[in-house]
C-alpha atoms as a PDB file:
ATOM      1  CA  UNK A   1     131.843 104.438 191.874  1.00  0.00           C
ATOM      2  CA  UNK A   2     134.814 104.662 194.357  1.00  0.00           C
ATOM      3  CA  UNK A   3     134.728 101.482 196.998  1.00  0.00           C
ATOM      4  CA  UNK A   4     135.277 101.510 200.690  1.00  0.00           C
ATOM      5  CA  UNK A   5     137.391  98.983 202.255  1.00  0.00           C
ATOM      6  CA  UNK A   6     135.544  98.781 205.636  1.00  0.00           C
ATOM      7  CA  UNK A   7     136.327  96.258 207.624  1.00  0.00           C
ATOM      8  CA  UNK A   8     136.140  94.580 210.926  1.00  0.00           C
ATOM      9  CA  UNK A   9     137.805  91.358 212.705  1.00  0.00           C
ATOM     10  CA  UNK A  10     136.940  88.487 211.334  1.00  0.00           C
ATOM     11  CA  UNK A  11     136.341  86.841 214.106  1.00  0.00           C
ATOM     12  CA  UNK A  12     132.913  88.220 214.710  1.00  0.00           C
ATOM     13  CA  UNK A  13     132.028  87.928 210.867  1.00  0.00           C
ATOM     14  CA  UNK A  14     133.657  84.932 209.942  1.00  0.00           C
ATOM     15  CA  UNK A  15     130.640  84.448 207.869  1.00  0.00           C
ATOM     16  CA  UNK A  16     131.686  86.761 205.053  1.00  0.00           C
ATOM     17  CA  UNK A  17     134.084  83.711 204.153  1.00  0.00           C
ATOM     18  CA  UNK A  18     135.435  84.020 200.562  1.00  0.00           C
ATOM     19  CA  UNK A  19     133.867  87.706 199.564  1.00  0.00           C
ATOM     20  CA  UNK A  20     135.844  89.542 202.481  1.00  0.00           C
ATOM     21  CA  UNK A  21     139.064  87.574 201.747  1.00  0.00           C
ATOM     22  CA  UNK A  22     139.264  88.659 198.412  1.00  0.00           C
ATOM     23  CA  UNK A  23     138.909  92.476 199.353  1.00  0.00           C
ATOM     24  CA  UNK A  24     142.113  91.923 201.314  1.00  0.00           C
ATOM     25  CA  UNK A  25     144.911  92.129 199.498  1.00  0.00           C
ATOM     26  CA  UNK A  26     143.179  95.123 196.439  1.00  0.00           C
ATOM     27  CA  UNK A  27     144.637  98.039 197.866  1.00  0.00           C
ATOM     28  CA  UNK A  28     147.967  96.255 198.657  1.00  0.00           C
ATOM     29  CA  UNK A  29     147.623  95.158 195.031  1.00  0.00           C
ATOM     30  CA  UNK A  30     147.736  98.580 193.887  1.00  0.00           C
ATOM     31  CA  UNK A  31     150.871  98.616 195.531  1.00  0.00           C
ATOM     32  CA  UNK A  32     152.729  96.036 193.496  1.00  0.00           C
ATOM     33  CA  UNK A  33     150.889  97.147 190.403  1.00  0.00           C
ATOM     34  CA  UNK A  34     152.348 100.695 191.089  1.00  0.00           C
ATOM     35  CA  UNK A  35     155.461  99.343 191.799  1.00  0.00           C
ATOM     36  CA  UNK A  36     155.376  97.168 187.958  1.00  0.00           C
ATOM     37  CA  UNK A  37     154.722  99.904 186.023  1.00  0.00           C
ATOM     38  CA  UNK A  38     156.907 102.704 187.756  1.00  0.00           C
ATOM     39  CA  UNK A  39     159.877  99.871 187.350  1.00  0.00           C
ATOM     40  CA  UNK A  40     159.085  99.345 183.475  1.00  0.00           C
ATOM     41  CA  UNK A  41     158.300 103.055 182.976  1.00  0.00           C
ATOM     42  CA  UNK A  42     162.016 103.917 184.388  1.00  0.00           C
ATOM     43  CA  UNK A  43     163.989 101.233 183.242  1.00  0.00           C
ATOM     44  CA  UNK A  44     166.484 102.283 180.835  1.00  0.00           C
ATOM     45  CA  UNK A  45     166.305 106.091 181.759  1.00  0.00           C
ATOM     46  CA  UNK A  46     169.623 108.093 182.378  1.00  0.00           C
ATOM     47  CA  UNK A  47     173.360 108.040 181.158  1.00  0.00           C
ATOM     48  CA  UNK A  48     174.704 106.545 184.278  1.00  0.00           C
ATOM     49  CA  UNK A  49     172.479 103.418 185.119  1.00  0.00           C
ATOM     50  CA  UNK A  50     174.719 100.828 184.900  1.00  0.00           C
ATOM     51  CA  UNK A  51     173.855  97.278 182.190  1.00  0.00           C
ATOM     52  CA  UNK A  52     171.300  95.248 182.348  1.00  0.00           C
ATOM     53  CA  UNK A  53     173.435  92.187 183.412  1.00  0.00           C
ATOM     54  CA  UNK A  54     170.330  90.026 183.636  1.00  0.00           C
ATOM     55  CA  UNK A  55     167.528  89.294 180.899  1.00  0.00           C
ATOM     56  CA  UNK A  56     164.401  91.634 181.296  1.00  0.00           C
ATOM     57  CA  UNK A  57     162.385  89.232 181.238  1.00  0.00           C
ATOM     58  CA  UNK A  58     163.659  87.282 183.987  1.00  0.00           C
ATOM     59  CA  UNK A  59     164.697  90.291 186.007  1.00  0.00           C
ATOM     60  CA  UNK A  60     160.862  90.982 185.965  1.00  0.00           C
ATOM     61  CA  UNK A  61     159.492  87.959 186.425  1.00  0.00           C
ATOM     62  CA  UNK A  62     161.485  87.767 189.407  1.00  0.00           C
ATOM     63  CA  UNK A  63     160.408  91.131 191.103  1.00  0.00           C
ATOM     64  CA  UNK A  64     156.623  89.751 189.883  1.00  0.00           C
ATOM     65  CA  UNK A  65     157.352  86.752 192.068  1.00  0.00           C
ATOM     66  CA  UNK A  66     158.790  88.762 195.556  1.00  0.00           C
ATOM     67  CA  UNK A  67     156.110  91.502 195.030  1.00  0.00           C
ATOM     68  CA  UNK A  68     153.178  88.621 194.857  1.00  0.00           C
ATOM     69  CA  UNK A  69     155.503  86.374 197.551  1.00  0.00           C
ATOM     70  CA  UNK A  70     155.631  89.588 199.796  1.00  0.00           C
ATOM     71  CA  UNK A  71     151.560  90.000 199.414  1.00  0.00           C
ATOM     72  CA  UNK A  72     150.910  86.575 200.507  1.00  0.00           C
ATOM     73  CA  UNK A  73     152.703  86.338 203.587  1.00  0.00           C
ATOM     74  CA  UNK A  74     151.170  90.310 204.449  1.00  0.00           C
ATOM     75  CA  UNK A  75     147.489  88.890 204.103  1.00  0.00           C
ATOM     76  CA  UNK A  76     148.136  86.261 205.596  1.00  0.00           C
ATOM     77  CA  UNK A  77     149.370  87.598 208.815  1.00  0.00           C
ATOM     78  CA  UNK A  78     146.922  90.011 208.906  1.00  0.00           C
ATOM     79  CA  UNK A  79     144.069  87.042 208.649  1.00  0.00           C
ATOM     80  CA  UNK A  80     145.905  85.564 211.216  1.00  0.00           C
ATOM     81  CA  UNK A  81     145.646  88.682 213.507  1.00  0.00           C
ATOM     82  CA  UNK A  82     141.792  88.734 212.830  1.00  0.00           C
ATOM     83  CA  UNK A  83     141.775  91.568 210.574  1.00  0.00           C
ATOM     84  CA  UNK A  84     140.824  92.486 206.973  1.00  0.00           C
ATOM     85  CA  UNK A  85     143.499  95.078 204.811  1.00  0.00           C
ATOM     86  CA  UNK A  86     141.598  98.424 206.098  1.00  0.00           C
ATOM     87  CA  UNK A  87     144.399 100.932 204.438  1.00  0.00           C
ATOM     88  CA  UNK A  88     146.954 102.015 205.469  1.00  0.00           C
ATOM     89  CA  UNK A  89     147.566 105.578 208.142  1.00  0.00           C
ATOM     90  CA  UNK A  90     146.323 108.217 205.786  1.00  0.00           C
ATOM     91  CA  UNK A  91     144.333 106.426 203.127  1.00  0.00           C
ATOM     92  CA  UNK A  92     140.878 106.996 202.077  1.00  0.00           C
ATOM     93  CA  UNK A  93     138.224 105.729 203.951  1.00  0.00           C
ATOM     94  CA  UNK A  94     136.523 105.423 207.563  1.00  0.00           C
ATOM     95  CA  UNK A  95     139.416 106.991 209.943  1.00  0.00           C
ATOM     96  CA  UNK A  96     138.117 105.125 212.675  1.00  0.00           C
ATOM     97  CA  UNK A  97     138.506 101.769 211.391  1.00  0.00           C
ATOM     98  CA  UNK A  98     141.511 102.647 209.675  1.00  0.00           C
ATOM     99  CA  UNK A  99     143.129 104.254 212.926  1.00  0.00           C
ATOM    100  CA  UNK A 100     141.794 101.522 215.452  1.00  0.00           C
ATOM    101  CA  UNK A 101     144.626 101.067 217.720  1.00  0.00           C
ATOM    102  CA  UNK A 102     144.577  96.990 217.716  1.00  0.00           C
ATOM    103  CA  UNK A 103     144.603  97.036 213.197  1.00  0.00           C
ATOM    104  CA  UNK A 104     147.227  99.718 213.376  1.00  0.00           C
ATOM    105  CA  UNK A 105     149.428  97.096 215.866  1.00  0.00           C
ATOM    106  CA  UNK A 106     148.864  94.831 213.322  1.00  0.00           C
ATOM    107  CA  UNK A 107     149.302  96.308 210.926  1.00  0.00           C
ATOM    108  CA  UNK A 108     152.501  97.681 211.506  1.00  0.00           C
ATOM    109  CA  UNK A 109     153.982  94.400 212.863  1.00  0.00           C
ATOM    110  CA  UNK A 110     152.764  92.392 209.477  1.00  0.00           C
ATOM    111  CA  UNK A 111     154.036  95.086 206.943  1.00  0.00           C
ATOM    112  CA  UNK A 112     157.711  94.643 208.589  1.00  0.00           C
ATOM    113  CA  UNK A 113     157.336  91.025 209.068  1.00  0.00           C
ATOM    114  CA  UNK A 114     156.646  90.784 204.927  1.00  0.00           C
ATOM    115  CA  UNK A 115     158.312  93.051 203.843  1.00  0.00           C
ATOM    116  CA  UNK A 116     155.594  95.410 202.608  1.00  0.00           C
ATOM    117  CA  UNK A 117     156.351  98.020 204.659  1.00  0.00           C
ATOM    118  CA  UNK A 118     160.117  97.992 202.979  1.00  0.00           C
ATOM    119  CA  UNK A 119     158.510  98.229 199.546  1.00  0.00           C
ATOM    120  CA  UNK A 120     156.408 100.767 200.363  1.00  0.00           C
ATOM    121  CA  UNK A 121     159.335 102.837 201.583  1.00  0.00           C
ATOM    122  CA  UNK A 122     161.543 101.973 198.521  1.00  0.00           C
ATOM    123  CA  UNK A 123     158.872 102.983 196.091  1.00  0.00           C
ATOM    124  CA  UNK A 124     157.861 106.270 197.474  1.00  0.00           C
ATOM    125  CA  UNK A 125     162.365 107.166 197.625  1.00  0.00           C
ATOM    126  CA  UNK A 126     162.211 105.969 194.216  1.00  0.00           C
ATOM    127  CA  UNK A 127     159.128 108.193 192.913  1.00  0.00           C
ATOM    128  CA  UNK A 128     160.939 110.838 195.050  1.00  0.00           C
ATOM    129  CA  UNK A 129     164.312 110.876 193.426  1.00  0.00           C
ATOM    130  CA  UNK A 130     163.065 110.555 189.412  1.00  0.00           C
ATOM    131  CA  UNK A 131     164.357 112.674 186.847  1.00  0.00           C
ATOM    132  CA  UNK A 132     161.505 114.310 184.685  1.00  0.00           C
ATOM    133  CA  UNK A 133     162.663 112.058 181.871  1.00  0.00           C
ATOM    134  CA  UNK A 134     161.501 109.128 184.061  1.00  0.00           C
ATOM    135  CA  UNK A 135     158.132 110.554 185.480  1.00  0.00           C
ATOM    136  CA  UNK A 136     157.657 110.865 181.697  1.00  0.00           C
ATOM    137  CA  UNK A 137     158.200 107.411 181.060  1.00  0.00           C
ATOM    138  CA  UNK A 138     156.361 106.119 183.818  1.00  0.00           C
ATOM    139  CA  UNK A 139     153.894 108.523 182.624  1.00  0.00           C
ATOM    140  CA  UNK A 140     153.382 106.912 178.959  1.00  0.00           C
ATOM    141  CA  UNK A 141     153.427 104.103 180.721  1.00  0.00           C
ATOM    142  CA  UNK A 142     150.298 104.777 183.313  1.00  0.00           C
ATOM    143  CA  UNK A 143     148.167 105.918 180.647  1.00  0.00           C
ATOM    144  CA  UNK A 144     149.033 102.955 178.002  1.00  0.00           C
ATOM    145  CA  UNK A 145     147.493 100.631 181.006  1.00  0.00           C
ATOM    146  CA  UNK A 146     144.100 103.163 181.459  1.00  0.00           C
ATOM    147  CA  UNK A 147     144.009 103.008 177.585  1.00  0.00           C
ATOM    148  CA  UNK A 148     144.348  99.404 177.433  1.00  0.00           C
ATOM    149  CA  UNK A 149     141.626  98.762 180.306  1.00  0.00           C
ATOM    150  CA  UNK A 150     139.035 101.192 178.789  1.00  0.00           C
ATOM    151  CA  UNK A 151     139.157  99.258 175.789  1.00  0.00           C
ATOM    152  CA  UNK A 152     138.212  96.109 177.695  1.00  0.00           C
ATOM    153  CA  UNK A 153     135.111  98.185 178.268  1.00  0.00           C
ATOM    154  CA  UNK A 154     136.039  99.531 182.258  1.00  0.00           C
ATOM    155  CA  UNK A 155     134.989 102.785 183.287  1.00  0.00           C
ATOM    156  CA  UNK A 156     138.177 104.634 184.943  1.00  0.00           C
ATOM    157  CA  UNK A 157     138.900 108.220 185.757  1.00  0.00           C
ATOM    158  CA  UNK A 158     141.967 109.917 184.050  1.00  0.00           C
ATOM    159  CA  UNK A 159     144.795 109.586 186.478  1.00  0.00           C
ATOM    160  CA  UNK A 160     145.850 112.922 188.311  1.00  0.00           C
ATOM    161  CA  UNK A 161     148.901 114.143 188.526  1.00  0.00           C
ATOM    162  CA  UNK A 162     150.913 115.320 192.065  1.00  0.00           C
ATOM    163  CA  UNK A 163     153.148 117.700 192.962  1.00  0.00           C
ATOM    164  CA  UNK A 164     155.982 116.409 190.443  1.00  0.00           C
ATOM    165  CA  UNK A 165     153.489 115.877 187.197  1.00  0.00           C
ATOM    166  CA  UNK A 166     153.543 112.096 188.141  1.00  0.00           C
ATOM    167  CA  UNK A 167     150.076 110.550 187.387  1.00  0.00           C
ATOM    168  CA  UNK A 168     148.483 108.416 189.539  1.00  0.00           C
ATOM    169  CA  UNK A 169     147.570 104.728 188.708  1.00  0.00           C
ATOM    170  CA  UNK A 170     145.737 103.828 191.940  1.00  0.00           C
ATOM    171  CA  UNK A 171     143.610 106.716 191.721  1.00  0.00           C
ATOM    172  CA  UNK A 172     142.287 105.412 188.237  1.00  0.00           C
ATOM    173  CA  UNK A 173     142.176 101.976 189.621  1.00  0.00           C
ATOM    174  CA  UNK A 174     140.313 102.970 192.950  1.00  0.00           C
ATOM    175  CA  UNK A 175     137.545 104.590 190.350  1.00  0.00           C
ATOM    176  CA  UNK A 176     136.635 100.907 189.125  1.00  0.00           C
ATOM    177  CA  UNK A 177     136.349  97.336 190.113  1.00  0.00           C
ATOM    178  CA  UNK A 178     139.702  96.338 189.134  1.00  0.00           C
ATOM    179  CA  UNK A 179     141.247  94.415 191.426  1.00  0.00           C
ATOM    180  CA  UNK A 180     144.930  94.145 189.788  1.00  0.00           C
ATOM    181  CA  UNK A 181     145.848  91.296 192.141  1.00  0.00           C
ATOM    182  CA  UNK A 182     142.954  89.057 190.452  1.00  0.00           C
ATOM    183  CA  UNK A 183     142.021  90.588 187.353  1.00  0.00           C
ATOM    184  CA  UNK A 184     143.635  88.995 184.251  1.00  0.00           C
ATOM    185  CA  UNK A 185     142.278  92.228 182.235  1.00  0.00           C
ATOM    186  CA  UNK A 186     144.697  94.094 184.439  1.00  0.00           C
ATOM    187  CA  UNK A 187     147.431  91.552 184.049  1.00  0.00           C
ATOM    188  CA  UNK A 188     147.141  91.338 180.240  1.00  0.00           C
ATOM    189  CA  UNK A 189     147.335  95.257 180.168  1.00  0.00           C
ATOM    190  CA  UNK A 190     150.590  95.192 182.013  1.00  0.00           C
ATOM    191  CA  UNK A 191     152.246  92.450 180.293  1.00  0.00           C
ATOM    192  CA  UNK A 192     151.197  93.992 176.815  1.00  0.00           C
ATOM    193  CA  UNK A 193     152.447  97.780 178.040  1.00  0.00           C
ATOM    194  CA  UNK A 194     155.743  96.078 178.881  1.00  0.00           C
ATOM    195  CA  UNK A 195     156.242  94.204 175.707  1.00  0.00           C
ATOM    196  CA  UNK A 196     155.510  97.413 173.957  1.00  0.00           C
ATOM    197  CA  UNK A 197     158.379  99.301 175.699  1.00  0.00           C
ATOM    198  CA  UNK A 198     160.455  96.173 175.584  1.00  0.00           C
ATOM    199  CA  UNK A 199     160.453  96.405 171.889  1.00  0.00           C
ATOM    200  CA  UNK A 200     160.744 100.079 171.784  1.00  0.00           C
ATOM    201  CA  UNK A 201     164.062 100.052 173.696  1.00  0.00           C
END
């Protein structure tokens, strides 16, 4: 059963208190989680990307960190504004709450004052410019998280593929009641998918 992520300001339902904060930051967390796997999935691909000059598993710990530092600060300016995370210009769900001119202000001010809205940009130029041996990885990768995830009994969709044969994590995700930001089912998942292709490589 696909979810809607309705909102309006908090300040005339402040009342919702811990339920409505926690739907904040699940799409942006399908963000970051995209943004995991597609970096493990493509890591290592291609005869001219240069050395790994620092561990794996500190380089990814450390884009874990900015990706979850970079979250924060975007839910919390948009609490501060007096919104909940609607979507973002396009998504699925109401258009009229999504397009309301005062969210879309800010909106657009807290995903440059984070830094979301530079991730979000550097992730779709970097889904844009992989080779087909890296939409393949990243690929493997995707459905070695559904598998994972089914067998800790959730009920997701297969992931579709676009235009380039790239599957789709978040439409999988969107399918459940995963919240990746939260769910230490998802987390496990993740870190066991990369420790897989760590030892692989």
């Amino acid at each position: 059963m696909r979810r809607s992520y309705r909102s309006t300001p908090l300040s005339s339902h402040r009342s919702v208190g811990i339920s409505a904060k926690r739907s904040i930051g699940r799409p942006v967390g399908l963000l970051l989680l995209g943004l995991v796997v597609g970096a493990c999935g493509s890591a290592g691909t291609g005869s001219e990307t240069p050395k790994e000059t620092i561990p794996l598993a500190e380089s990814e710990t450390d884009r874990r960190e900015v990706m979850e530092s970079t979250q924060a600060r975007f839910n919390s300016c948009l609490d501060e504004s007096g919104y909940e995370f609607r979507g973002f210009a396009g998504d699925e769900g109401d258009a009229v709450l999504i397009e309301d001119p005062g969210y879309q202000e800010a909106l657009s001010r807290c995903s440059a004052e984070s830094g979301i809205a530079d991730l979000r940009s550097g992730f779709a130029e970097s889904r844009a410019n992989r080779t087909p041996d890296q939409i393949r990885a990243d690929n493997e990768a995707i459905l070695d998280v559904v598998a994972c995830l089914r067998t800790k009994g959730m009920d997701l969709d297969d992931p579709v593929q676009d235009e380039t044969g790239a599957l789709d994590l978040r439409s999988s995700l969107r399918s459940s009641d995963v919240n990746p930001s939260e769910s230490q089912q998802a987390q496990g998942c993740i870190s066991e998918m990369r420790l897989g292709r760590q030892q692989n490589n």
